[in-house]
Protein backbone atom coordinates (compact mmCIF):
# COMPACT_ATOMS: atom_id res chain seq x y z
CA UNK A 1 80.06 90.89 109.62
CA UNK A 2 79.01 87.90 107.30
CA UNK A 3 81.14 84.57 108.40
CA UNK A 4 82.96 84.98 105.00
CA UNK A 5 84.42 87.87 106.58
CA UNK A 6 84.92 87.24 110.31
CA UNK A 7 88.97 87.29 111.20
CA UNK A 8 90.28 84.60 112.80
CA UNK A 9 93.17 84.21 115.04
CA UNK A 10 93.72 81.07 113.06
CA UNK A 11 96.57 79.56 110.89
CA UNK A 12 97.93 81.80 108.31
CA UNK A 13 100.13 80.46 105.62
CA UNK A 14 101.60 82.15 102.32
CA UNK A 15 101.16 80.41 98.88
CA UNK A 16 101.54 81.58 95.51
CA UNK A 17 98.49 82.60 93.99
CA UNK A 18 96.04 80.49 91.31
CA UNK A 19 93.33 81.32 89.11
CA UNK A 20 90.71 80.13 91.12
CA UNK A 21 92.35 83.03 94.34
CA UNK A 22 91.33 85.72 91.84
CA UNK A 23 87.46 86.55 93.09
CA UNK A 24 88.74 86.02 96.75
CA UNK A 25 91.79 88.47 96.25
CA UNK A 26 89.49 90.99 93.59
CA UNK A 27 87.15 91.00 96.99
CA UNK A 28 90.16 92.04 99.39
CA UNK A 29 91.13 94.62 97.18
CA UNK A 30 87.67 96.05 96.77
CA UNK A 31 87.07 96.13 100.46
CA UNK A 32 90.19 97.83 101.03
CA UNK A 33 90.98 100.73 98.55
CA UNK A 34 88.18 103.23 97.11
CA UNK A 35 89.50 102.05 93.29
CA UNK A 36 90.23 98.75 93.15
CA UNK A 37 92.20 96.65 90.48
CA UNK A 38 89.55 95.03 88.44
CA UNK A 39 89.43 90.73 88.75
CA UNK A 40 91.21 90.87 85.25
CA UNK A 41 94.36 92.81 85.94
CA UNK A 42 95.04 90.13 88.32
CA UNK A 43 94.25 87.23 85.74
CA UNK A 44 96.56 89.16 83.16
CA UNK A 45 99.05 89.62 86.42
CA UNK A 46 99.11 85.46 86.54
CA UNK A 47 98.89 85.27 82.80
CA UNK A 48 102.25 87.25 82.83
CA UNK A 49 103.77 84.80 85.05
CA UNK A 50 104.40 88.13 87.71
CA UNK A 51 104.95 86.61 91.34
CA UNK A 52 101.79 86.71 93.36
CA UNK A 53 101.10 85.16 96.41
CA UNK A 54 98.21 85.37 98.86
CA UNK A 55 98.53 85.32 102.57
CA UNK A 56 95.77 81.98 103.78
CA UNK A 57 94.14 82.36 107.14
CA UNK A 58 92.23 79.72 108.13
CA UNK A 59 91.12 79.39 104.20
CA UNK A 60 90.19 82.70 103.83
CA UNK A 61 92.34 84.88 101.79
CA UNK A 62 93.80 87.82 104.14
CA UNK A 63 96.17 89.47 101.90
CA UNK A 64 98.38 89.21 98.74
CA UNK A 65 101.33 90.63 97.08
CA UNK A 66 102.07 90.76 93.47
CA UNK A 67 105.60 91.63 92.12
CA UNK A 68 107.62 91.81 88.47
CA UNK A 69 110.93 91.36 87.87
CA UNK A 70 113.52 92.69 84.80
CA UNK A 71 117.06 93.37 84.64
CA UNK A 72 117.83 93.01 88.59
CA UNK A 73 115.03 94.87 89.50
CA UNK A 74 111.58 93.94 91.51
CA UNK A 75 108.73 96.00 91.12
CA UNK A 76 105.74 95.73 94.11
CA UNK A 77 102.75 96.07 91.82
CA UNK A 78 100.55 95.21 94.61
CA UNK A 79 100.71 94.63 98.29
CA UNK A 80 97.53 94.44 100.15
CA UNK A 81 95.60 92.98 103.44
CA UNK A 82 91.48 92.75 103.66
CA UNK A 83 90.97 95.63 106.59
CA UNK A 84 89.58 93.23 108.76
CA UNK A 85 93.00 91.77 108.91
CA UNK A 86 94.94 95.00 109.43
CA UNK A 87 97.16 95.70 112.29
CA UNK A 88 97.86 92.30 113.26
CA UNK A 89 101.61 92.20 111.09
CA UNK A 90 100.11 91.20 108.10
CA UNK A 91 101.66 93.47 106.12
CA UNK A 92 104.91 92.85 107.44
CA UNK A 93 104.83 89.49 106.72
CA UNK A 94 103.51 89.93 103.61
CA UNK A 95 106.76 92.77 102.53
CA UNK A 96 109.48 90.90 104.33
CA UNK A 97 108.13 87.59 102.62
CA UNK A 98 108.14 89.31 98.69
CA UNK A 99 111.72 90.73 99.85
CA UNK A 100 113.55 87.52 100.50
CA UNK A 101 111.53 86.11 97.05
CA UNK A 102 112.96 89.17 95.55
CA UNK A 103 116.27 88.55 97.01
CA UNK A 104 116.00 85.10 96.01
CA UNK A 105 115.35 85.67 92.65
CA UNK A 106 118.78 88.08 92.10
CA UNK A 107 116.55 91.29 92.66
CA UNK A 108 119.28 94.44 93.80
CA UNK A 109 116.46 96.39 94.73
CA UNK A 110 112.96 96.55 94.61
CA UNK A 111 110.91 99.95 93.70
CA UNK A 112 107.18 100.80 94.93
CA UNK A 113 104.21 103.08 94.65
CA UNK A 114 102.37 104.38 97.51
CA UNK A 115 100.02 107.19 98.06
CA UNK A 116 100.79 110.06 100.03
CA UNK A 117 97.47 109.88 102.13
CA UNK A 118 98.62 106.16 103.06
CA UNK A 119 100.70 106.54 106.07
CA UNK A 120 100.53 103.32 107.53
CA UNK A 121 101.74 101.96 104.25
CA UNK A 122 104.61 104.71 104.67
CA UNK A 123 105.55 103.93 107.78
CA UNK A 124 105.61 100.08 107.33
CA UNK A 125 107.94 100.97 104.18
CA UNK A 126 110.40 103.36 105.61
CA UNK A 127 110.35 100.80 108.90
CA UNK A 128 111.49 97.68 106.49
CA UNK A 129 114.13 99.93 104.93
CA UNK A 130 112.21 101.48 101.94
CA UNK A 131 113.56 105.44 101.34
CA UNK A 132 111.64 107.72 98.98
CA UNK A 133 113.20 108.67 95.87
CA UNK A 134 110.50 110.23 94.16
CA UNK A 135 107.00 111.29 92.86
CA UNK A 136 105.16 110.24 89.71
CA UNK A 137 102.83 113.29 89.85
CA UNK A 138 98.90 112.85 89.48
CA UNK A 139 99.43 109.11 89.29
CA UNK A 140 96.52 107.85 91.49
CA UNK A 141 92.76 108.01 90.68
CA UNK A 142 91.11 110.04 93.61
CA UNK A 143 87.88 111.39 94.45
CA UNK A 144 88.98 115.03 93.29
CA UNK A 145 90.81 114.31 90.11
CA UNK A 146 94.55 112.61 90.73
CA UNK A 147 96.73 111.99 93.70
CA UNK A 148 100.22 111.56 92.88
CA UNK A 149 102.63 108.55 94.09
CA UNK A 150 106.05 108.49 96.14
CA UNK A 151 108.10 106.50 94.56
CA UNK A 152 109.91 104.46 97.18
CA UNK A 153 112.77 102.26 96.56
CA UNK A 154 115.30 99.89 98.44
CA UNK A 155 118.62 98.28 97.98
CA UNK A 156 118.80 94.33 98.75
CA UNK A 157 122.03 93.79 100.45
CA UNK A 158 123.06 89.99 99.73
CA UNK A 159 122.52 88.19 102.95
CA UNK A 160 125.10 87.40 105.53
């Protein structure tokens, strides 16, 4: 593993996301998912003004979250962690951090996509309160043709 790559047990922070993130986070999501976003739906994502925010260990981009908003609804369009970061809570920081933005921000509740073959994604969804309501069928590119999505969604309570 290249130093570029080598975790660390090191500081991690969360910070919105710039232009100059965009070949660090293109290179997280092309480690970690067969077909990756290309680096210019994630310029057009910060053109859009969508919330995105990368997770910062030790100046090396671990993970990132992208998210829209409309009519009291937030949309995860992207939630992701470099596999060499995985299983270290990461990804829970990363979803409970874009909920209370979402929350923040008047969201009611907050919808995702998630493959069916991605059951540690599941289970970290259902855990943080995420039910499934649905499927889009054949949504997903996949090896054999199309894997569909579950449609997951959750209410945000107002806090207490």
């Amino acid at each position: 593993m290249s130093a570029a790559l080598r975790p660390s047990a090191g500081i991690a922070a969360l910070r919105p996301m710039r232009e100059s993130d965009v070949d660090a986070v293109h290179g997280v999501e092309a480690r970690a998912y067969e077909f990756p976003w290309t680096a210019g739906i994630f310029r057009d994502c910060l053109r859009t003004d969508y919330l995105a925010w990368v997770l910062d260990v030790d100046g090396q981009v671990a993970g990132y979250f992208l998210m829209s908003f409309a009519a009291g609804e937030a949309h995860v369009l992207n939630l992701c962690v470099a596999p060499e970061y995985q299983g270290r809570g990461h990804g829970r920081r990363l979803l409970r951090s874009l909920l209370h933005l979402a929350r923040s921000r008047g969201a009611q509740r907050v919808f995702l996509e998630v493959r069916p073959s991605n059951a540690g994604a599941i289970g970290l969804y259902e855990q943080e309160g995420f039910n499934e309501i649905g499927r889009r069928p054949r949504y997903y590119p996949a090896r054999d043709g199309r894997e569909d999505a579950l449609v997951m969604a959750m209410e945000l309570l107002p806090p207490e």
